[in-house]
Protein backbone atom coordinates (compact mmCIF):
# COMPACT_ATOMS: atom_id res chain seq x y z
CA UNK A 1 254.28 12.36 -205.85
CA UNK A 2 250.90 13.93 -204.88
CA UNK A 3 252.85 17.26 -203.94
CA UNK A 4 254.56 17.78 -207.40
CA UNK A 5 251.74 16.87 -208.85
CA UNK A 6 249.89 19.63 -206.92
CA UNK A 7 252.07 21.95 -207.62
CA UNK A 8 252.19 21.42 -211.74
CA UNK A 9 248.23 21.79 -211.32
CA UNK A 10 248.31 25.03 -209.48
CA UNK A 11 250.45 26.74 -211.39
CA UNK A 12 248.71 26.14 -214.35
CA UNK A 13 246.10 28.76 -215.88
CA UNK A 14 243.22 26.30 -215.95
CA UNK A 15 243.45 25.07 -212.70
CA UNK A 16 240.99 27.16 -211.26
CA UNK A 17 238.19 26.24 -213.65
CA UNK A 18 239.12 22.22 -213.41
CA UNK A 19 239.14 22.80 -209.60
CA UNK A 20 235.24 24.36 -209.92
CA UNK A 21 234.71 21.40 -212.03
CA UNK A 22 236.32 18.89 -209.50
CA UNK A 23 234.67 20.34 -206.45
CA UNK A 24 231.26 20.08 -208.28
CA UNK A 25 231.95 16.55 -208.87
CA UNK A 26 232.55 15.53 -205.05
CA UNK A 27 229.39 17.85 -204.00
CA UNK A 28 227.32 16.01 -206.66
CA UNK A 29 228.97 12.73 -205.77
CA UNK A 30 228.73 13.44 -201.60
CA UNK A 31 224.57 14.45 -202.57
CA UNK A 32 224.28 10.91 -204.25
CA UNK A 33 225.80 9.00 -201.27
CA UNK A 34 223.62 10.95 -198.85
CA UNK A 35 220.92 9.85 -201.36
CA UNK A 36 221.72 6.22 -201.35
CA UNK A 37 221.97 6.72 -197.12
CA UNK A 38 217.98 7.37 -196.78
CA UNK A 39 217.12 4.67 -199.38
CA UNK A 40 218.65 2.37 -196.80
CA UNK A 41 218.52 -1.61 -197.61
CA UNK A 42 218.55 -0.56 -201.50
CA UNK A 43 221.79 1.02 -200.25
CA UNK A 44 224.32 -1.84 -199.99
CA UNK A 45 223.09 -2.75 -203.75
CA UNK A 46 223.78 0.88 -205.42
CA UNK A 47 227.17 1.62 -203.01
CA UNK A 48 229.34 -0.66 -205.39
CA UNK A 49 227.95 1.73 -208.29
CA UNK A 50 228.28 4.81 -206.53
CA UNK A 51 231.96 4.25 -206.38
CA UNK A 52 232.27 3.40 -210.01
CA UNK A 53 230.73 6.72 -210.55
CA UNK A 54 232.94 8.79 -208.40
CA UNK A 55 235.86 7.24 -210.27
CA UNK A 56 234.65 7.72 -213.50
CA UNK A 57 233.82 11.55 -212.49
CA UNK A 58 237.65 11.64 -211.47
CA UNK A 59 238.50 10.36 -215.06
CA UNK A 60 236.18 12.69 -216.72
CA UNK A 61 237.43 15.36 -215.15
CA UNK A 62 241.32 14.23 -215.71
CA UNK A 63 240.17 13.86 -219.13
CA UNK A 64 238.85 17.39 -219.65
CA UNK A 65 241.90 18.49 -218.47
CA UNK A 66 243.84 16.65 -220.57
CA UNK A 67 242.09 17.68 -223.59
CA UNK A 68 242.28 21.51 -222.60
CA UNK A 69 246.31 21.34 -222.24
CA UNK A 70 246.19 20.20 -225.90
CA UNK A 71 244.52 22.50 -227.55
């Protein structure tokens, strides 16, 4: 499943641009888990809403894409 899917994104024209967009996401999202590593014992309280933020990045950035294949 993940291969087709792969291949429908690359050989699409904004793929490039929503791979930027995706790749920025992780960075930012890596940055805020290193982040929430130094704060230490504050850490185990923000991890649960660290990972709703990574999937709601992912969801975003489906979204964007979905909206851009529309128009």
């Amino acid at each position: 499943f993940m291969k087709s899917f792969l291949n429908h994104f690359l050989s699409t024209d904004l793929s490039h641009s929503f791979i930027v967009i995706f790749f920025c996401s992780l960075a930012f999202t890596r940055f805020f888990w290193t982040c929430l590593n130094y704060l230490g014992e504050q850490y185990t309280m923000f991890s649960r809403r660290s990972q709703l933020f990574f999937i709601s990045n992912i969801g975003i950035a489906i979204f964007i894409r979905g909206m851009a294949c529309q128009t």
